[in-house]
Structures are given as C-alpha cells and as structure tokens.
Protein backbone atom coordinates (compact mmCIF):
# COMPACT_ATOMS: atom_id res chain seq x y z
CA UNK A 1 157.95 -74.29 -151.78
CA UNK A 2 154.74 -73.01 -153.77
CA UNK A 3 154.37 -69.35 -153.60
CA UNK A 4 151.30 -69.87 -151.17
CA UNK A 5 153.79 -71.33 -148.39
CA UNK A 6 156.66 -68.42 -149.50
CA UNK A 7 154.17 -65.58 -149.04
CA UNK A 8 153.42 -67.26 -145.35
CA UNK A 9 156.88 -67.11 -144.77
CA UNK A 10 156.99 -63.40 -145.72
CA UNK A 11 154.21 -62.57 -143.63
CA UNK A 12 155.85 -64.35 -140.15
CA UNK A 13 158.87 -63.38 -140.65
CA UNK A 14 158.59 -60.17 -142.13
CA UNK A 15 158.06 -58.08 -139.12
CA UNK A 16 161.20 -58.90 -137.53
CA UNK A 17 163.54 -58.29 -140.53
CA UNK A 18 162.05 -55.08 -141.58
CA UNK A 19 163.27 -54.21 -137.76
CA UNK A 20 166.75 -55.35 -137.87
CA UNK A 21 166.64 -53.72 -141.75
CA UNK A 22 165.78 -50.66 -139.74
CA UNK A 23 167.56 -50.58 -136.45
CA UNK A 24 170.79 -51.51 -138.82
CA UNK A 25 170.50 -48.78 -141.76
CA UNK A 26 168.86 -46.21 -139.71
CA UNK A 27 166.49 -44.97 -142.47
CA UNK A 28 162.42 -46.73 -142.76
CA UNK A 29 162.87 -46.19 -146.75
CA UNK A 30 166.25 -47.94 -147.24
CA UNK A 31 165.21 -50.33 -144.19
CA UNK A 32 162.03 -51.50 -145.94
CA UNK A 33 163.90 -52.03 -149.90
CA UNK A 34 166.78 -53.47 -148.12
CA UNK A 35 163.73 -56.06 -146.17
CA UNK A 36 162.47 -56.45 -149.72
CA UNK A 37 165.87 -57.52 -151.73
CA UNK A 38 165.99 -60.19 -148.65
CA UNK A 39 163.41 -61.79 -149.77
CA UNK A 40 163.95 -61.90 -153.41
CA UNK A 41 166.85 -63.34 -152.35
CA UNK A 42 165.55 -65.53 -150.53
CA UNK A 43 162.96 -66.59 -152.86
CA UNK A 44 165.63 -67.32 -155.57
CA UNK A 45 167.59 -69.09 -153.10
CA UNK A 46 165.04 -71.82 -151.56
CA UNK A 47 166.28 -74.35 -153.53
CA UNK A 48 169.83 -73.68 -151.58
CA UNK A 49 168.55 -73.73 -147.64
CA UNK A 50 169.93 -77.24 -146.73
CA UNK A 51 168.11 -76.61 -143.25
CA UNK A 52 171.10 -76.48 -141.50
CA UNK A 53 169.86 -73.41 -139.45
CA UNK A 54 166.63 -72.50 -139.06
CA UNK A 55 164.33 -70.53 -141.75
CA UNK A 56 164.73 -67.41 -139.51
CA UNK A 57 168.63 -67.39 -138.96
CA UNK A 58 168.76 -67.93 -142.81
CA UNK A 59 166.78 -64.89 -143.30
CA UNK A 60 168.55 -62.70 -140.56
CA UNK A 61 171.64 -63.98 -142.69
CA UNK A 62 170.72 -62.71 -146.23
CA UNK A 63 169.18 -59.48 -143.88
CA UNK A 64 172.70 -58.88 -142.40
CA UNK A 65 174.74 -59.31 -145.77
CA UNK A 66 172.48 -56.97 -147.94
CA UNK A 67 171.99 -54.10 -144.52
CA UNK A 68 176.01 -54.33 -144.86
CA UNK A 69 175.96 -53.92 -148.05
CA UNK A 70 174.28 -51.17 -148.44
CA UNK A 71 176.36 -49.69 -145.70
CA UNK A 72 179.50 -50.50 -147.51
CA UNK A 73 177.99 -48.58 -150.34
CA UNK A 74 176.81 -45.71 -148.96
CA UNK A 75 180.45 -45.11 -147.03
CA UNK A 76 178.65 -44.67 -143.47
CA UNK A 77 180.07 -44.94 -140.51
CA UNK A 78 179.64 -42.70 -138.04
CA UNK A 79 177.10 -39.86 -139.12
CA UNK A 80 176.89 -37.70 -136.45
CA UNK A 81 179.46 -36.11 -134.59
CA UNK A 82 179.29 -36.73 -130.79
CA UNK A 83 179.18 -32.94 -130.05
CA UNK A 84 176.34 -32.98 -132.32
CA UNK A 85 174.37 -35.41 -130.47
CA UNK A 86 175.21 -33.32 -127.34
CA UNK A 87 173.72 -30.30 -128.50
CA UNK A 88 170.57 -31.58 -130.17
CA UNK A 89 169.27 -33.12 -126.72
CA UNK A 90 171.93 -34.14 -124.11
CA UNK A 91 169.05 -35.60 -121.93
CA UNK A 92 167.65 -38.06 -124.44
CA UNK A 93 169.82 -40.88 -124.15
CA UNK A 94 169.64 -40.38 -120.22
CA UNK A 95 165.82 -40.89 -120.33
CA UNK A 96 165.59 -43.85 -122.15
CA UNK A 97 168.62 -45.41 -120.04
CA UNK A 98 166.81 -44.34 -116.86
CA UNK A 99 163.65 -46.35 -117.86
CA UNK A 100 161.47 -42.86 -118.71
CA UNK A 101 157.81 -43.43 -119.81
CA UNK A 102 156.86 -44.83 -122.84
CA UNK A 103 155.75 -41.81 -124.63
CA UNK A 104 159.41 -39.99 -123.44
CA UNK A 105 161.43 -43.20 -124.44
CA UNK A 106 159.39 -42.78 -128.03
CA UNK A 107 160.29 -39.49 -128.38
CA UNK A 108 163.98 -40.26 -127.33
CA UNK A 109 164.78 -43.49 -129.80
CA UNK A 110 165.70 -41.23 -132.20
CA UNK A 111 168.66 -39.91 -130.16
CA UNK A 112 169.58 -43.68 -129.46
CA UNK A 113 168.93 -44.77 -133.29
CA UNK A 114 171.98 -42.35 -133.99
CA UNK A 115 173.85 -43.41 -130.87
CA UNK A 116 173.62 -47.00 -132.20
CA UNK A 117 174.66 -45.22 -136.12
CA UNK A 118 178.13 -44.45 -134.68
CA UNK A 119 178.83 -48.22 -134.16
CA UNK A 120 180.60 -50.03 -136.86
CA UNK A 121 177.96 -51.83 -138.88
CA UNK A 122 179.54 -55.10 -137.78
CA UNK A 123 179.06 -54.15 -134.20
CA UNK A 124 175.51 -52.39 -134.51
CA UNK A 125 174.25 -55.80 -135.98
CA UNK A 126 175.28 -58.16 -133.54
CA UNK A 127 173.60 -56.29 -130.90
CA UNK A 128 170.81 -55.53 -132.62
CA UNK A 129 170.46 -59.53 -133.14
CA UNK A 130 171.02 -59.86 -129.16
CA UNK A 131 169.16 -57.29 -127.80
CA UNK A 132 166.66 -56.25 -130.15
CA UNK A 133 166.05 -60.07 -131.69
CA UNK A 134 167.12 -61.74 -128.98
CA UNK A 135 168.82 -64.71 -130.87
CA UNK A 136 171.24 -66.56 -128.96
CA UNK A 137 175.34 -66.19 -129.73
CA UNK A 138 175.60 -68.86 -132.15
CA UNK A 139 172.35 -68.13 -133.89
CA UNK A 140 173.64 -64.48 -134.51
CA UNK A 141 177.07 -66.53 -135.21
CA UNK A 142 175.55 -68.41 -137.82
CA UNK A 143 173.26 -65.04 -139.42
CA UNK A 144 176.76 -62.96 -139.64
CA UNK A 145 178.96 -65.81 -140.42
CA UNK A 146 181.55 -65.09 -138.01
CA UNK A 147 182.67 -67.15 -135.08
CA UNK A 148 181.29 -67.35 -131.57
CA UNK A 149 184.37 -65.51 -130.15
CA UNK A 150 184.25 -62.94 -132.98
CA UNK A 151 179.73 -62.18 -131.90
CA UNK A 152 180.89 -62.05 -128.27
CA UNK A 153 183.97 -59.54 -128.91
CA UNK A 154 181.53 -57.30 -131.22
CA UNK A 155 178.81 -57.25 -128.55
CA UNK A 156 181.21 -56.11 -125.51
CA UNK A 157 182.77 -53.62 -127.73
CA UNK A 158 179.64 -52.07 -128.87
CA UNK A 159 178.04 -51.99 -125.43
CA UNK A 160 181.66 -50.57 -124.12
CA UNK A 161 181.41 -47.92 -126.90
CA UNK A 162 177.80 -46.82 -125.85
CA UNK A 163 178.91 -46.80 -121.94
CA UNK A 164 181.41 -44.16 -123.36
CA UNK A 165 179.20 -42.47 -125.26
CA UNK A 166 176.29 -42.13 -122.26
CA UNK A 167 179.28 -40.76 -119.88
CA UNK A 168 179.16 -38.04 -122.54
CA UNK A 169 175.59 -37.46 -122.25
CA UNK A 170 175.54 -37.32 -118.29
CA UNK A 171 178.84 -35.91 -117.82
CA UNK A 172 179.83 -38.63 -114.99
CA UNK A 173 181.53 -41.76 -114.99
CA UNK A 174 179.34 -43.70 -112.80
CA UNK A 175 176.86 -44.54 -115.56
C-alpha cells in the first residue's frame, strides 16, 4: 500500500479510533498519542494483515492492545471513588439515563466517562466496541482476541456493574 492509499485509510478510519482511544483511556491527550502509535503500528504492520478480518477490526485490534497498554502502565483501575462521584453531581448520570436534552447529556458525559473509568479496562472496551462502535460480538471477538463467550460475559458484567452503580446515583433499585 503506497502512502497515498495509507493516509486514506487514516483519514476513514481515524475518527472512530481516536473515539474508542478516548472513551477507553479517558484522557483526549493520551487518547489522541495512543490513536497515533495505532497507526504507526499499523503502518509497519501492512505487510502482516492477511485480510482475515476486515481493515477496521484490524485497527480496533492494534487500538485495543496499545489503550490496554497504556492502562496496564499507568496502574488505573478505578479512579474515582463512588462516594466521589456522588458528591460531585448525583443527578448527572440520572439525566443522561433518562434521555435529558442534548446540551444536559453534554454537560453530563463527563460524569458517565468516569462511571465507565471504574470498569476494568477489559470490560470498558468491549462495550465501548458494542455500544459506542457498534461492531457485532465476534467482530469485537476478533479486535480483543478473546472468545465469543469471553465478549458476551465482559459486556453483561459491565452493564451489571453500571446498573449498580446508577442505583447509587438514584438511591432506588428499580433503575
């Protein structure tokens, strides 16, 4: 691939990894280097895509492995305390859930980009692929070279873990 045809890749694709870069690290800086290394990787590595998946799942791929890690690296987990959350604005993540405008559900991602922090990385990611992506189960199978049964367990438990985390925020159990 000439680097005409590479920088065409960049620009379609490019979008749509500096997003799951971003919802995945949490931080536009370290989101758009990390978006950056995946392509250098990718560049080197051309002569290595057999086609076997498509260009994109290949990208989300070398995405996922260098967003994890740099998570790996930087030791985060979980970097704000529940109670924290609480205080800063308990009615955040209860806008956004209850479909507020879109200027309010603007204002309130923040609140849900640290809701989605306190998810293990492996769990953030494959919902991030589903929901924010929208790749399929085995395409987000292939990008985090797991099994099927290993995307679908990460996906209920993350959702499971926000459900417990948004009873927090509305103080009832029939959210």
């Amino acid at each position: 691939m000439n680097d005409e045809a590479f920088a065409a890749l960049v620009r379609e694709h490019a979008p749509r990894v500096r997003a799951l870069c971003a919802a995945t690290l949490g931080d536009a800086e370290e989101a758009e280097d990390a978006a950056q290394v995946t392509f250098l990787k990718a560049h080197r590595a051309l002569d290595r895509f057999t086609g076997g998946a498509s260009i994109a799942t290949w990208l989300h791929r070398i995405a996922v492995n260098e967003c994890l890690d740099r998570l790996r690296a930087a030791g985060r987990r979980r970097s704000d305390s529940l109670d924290a959350l609480l205080e800063a604005d308990s009615s955040a993540l209860g806008a956004v859930l209850a479909e507020a405008s879109p200027a309010q559900a603007l204002e309130d991602r923040d609140t849900v980009d640290r809701l989605l922090a306190r998810l293990n990385p492996e769990q953030r990611l494959a919902l991030t692929l589903r929901e924010a992506d929208g790749l399929s189960y085995e395409e987000i199978a292939q990008a985090m070279s797991c099994s099927l049964d290993s995307v679908k367990a990460r996906i209920k438990r993350a959702r499971a873990e926000l459900l417990e985390m948004t009873r927090h925020f509305s103080g009832s159990d029939n959210v």
